[in-house]
Protein backbone atom coordinates (compact mmCIF):
# COMPACT_ATOMS: atom_id res chain seq x y z
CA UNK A 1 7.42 6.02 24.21
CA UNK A 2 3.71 6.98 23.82
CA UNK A 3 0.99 6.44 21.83
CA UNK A 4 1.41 9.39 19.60
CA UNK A 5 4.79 8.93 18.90
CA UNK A 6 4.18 4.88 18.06
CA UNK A 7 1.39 5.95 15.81
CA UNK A 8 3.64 8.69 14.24
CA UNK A 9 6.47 6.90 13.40
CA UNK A 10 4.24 3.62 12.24
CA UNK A 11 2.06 6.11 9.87
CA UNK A 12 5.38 8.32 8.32
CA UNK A 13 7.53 5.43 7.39
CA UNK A 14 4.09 3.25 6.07
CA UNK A 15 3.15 6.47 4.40
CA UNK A 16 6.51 7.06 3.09
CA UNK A 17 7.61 3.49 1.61
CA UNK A 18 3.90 3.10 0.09
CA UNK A 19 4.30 6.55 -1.57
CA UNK A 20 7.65 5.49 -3.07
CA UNK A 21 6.28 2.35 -4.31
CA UNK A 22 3.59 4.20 -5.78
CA UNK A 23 5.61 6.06 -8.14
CA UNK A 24 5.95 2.41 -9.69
CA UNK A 25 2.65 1.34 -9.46
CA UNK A 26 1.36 4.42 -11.14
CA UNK A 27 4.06 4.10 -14.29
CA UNK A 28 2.30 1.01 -14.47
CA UNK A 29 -1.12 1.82 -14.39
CA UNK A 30 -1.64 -0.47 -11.57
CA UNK A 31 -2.40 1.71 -8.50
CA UNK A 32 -6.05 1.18 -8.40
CA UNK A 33 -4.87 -3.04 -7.61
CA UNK A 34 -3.86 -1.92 -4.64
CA UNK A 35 -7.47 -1.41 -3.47
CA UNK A 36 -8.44 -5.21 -4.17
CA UNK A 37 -5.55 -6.68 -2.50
CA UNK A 38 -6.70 -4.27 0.69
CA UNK A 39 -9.81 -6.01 0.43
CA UNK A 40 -8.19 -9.29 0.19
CA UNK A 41 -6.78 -8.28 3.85
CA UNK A 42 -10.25 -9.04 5.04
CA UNK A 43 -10.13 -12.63 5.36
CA UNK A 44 -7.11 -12.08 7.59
CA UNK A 45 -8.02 -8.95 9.54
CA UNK A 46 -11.47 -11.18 10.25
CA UNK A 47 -9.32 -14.07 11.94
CA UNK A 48 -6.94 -11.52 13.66
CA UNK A 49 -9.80 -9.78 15.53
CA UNK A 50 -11.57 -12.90 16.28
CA UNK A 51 -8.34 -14.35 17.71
CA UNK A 52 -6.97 -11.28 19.03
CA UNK A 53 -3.41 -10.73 17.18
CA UNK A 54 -1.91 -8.27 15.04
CA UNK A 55 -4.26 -6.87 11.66
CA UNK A 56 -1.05 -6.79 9.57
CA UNK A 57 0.17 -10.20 10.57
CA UNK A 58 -3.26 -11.88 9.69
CA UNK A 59 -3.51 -9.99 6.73
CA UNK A 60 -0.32 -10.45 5.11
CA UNK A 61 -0.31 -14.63 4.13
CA UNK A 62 -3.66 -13.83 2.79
CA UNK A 63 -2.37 -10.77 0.45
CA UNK A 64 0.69 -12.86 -0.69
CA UNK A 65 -1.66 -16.12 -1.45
CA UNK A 66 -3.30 -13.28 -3.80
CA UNK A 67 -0.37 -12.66 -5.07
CA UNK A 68 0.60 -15.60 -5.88
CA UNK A 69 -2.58 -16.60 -7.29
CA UNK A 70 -2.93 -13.42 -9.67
CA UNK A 71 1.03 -13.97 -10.28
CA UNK A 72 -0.20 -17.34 -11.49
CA UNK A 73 -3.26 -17.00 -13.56
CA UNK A 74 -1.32 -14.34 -15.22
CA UNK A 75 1.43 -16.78 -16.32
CA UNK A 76 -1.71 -19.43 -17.35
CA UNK A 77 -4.22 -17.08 -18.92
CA UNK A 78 -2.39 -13.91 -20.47
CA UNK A 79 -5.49 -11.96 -18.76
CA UNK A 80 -4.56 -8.72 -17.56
CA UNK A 81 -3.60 -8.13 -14.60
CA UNK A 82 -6.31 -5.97 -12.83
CA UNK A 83 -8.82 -8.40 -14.43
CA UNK A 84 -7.40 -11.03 -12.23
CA UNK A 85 -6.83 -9.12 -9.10
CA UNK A 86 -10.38 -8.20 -9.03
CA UNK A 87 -11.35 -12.14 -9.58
CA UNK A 88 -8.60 -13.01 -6.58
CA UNK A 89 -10.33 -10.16 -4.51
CA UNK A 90 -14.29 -10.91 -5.07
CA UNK A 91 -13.48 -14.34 -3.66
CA UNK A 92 -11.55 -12.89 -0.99
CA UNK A 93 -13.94 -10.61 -0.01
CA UNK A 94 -16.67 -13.30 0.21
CA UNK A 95 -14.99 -15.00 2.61
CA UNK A 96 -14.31 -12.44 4.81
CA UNK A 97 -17.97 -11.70 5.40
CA UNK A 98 -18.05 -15.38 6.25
CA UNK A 99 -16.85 -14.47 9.63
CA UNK A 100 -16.06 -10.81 10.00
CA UNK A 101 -17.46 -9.96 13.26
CA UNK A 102 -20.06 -7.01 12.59
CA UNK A 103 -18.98 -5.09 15.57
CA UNK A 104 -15.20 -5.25 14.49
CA UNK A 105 -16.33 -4.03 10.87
CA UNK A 106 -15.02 -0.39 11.43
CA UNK A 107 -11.31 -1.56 12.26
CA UNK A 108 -11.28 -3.96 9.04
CA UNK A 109 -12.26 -1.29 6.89
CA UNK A 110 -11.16 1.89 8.11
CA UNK A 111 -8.10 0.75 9.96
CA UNK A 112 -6.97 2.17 13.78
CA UNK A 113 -3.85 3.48 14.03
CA UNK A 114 -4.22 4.34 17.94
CA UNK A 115 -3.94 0.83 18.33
CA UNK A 116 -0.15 0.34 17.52
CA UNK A 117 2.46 -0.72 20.23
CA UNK A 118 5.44 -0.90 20.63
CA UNK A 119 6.34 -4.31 18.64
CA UNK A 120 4.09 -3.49 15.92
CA UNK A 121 6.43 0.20 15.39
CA UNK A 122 9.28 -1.95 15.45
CA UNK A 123 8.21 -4.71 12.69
CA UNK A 124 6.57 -1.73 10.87
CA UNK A 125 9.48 0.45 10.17
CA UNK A 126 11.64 -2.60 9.75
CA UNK A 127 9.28 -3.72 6.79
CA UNK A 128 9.03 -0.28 5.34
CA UNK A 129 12.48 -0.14 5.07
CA UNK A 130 13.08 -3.65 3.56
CA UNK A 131 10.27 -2.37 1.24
CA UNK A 132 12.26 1.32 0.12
CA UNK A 133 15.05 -0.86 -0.49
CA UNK A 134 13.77 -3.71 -2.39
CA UNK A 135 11.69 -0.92 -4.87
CA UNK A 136 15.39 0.82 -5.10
CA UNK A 137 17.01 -2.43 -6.03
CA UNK A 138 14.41 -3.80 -8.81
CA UNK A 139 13.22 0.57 -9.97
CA UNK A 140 15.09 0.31 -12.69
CA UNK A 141 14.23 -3.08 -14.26
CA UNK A 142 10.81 -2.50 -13.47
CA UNK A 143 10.54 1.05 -15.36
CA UNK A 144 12.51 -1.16 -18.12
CA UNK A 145 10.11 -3.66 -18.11
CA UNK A 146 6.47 -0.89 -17.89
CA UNK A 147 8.43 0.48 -21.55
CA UNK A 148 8.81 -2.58 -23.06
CA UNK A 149 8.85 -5.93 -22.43
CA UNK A 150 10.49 -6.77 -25.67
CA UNK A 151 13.24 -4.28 -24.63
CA UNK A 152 13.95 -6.17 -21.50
CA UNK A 153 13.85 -8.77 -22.54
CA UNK A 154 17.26 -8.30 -25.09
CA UNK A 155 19.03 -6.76 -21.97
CA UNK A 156 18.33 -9.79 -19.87
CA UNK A 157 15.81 -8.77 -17.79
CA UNK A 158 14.29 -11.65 -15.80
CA UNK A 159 11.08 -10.22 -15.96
CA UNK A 160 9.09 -12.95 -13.90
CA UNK A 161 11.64 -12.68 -11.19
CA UNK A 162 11.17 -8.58 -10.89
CA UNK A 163 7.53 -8.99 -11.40
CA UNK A 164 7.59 -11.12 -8.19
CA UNK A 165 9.76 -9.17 -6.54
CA UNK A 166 7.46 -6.33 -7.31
CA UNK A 167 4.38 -8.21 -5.82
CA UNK A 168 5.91 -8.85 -2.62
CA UNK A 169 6.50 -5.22 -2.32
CA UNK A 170 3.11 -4.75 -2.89
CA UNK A 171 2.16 -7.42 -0.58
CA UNK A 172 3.91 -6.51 2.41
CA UNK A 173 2.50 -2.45 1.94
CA UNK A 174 -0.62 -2.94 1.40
CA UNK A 175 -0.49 -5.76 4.82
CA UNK A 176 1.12 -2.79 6.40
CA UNK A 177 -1.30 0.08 5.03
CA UNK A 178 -4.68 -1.83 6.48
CA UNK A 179 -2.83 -0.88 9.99
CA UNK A 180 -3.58 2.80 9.62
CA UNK A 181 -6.53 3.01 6.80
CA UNK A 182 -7.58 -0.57 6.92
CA UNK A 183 -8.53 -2.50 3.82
CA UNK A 184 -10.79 -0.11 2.13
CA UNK A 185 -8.68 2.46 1.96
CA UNK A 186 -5.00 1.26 0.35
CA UNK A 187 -5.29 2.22 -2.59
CA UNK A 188 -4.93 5.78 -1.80
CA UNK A 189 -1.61 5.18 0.11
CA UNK A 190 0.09 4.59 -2.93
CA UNK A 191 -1.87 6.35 -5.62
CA UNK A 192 -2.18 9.78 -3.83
CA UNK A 193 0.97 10.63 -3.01
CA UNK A 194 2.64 9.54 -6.12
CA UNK A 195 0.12 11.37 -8.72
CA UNK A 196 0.69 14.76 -6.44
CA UNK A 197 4.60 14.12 -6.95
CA UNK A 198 4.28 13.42 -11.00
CA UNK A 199 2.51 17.09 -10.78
CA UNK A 200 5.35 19.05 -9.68
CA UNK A 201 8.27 16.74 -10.54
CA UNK A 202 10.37 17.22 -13.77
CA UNK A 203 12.66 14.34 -13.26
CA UNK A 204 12.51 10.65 -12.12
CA UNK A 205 14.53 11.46 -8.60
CA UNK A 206 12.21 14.52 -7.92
CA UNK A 207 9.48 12.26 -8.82
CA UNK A 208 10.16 9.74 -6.49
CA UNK A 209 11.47 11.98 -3.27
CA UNK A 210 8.58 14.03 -3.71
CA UNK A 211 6.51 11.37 -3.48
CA UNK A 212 8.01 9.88 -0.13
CA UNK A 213 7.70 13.32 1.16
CA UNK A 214 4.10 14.07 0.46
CA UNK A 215 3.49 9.66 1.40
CA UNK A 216 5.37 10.94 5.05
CA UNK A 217 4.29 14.08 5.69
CA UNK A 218 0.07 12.99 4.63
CA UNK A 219 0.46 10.62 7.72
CA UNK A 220 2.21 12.87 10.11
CA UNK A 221 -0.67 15.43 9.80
CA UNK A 222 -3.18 13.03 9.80
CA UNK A 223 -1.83 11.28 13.38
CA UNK A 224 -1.92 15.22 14.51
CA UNK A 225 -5.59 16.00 13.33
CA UNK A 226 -6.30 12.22 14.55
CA UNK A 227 -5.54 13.43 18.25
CA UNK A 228 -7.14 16.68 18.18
CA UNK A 229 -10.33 15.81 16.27
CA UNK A 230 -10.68 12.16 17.25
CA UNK A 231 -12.07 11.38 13.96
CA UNK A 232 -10.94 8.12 12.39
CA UNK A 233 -7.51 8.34 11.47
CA UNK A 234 -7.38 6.26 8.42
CA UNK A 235 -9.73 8.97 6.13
CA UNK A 236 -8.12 11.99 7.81
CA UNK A 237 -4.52 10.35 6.19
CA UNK A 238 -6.70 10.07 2.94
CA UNK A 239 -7.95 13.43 3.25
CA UNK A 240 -4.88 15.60 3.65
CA UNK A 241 -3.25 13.65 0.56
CA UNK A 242 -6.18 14.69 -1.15
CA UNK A 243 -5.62 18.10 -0.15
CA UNK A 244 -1.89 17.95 -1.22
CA UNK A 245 -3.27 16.14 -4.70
CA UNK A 246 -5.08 19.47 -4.89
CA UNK A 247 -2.46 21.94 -4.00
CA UNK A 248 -0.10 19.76 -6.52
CA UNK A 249 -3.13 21.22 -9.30
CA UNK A 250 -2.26 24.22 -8.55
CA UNK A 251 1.15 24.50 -8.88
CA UNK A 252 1.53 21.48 -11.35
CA UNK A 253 5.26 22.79 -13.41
């Protein structure tokens, strides 16, 4: 298999499970935390090009410490969530510039997609689809729990087990996203696609496919401008959701 189809089939199904985990983050006004946990990827993506292994792999312990941590606080302090996750990612950060090679800077940030083998496809799409099925499994309890707390809590709801749950799924994307737009740029995975979907959907199920279809489809035309421009690939992803955010203006229902 190669290159293009490696780095089409990593960006789709990244694209496409960050998209439909998106839909949650943005019914809980949490999609901009997905930008500080990319930058808490630093740290890791710092150690994985010094010692020459996988981006996502480095980066991943150091996003789930994060999540832990915030998980944490949030269980000690009552502070809000994204006032934590920027706290968790400031320190992060920091370190990262401890020993980020200068050189390397680009990759960290911007992410290189041309870079994916065959190994890193595999673990990618197997990932992506633990990730689709763990956001089916806990959707419902989690839009429960964005309502009302109170509300699920008198059905049962375990809400610190589905609010870890829900992490992790964060976790693992965002360790995944910094493969194809590095760490500056995750946010967008899962904001982007999801706010073009709520445009044009009028239902929960057309919110959510739409979303893993605009999520998909943003990558696969960014991989194909990638090759033909040889811009980064990473903003080129960001920039054709954009341009689907914008067409989803237009012909917002």
């Amino acid at each position: 298999m190669d290159q293009t189809s490696l780095s089409l089939i990593t960006g789709i199904f990244i694209g496409a499970a960050s998209a439909y985990l998106g839909t949650l983050l943005l019914s809980k006004r949490m999609a901009l935390v997905a930008g500080p946990l990319g930058h808490l990827t630093l740290p890791g993506i710092a150690l994985a090009l010094l010692y020459g292994f996988d981006i996502s792999l480095g980066a991943f312990p150091f996003v789930v410490l994060g999540i832990i941590l915030i998980w944490l606080f949030e269980l000690k302090t009552k502070l809000p969530t994204e006032a934590l996750t920027a706290i968790v990612f400031a320190t992060g950060v920091a370190v990262a510039f401890l020993f980020l090679p200068i050189e390397q800077a680009e990759t960290a940030l911007v992410g290189d997609i041309s870079k994916v083998g065959v190994v890193d496809t595999v673990l990618a799409v197997a990932l992506c689809v633990f990730v689709i099925l763990l956001t089916k499994i806990i959707y419902s309890k989690m839009v429960l729990i964005n309502i009302s707390e109170d509300l699920a809590k008198a059905e049962g709801v375990n809400i610190k087990k589905y609010n870890f749950l829900y992490l992790l799924a964060v976790a693992i994307i965002v360790a995944l996203g910094v493969k194809i737009v590095g760490g500056l740029l995750t946010a967008a995975l899962v904001a982007i696609p999801a706010a073009s979907a709520r445009n044009l959907s009028r239902n929960l199920f057309q919110y959510s496919f739409l979303s893993v279809v605009f999520g998909g489809l943003s990558a696969l035309l960014g991989v194909f401008l990638f090759q033909i421009t040889g811009l980064p690939g990473g903003p080129i992803i960001i920039l054709v959701n954009f341009a689907i955010f914008l067409a989803s203006m237009i012909f917002r229902k």
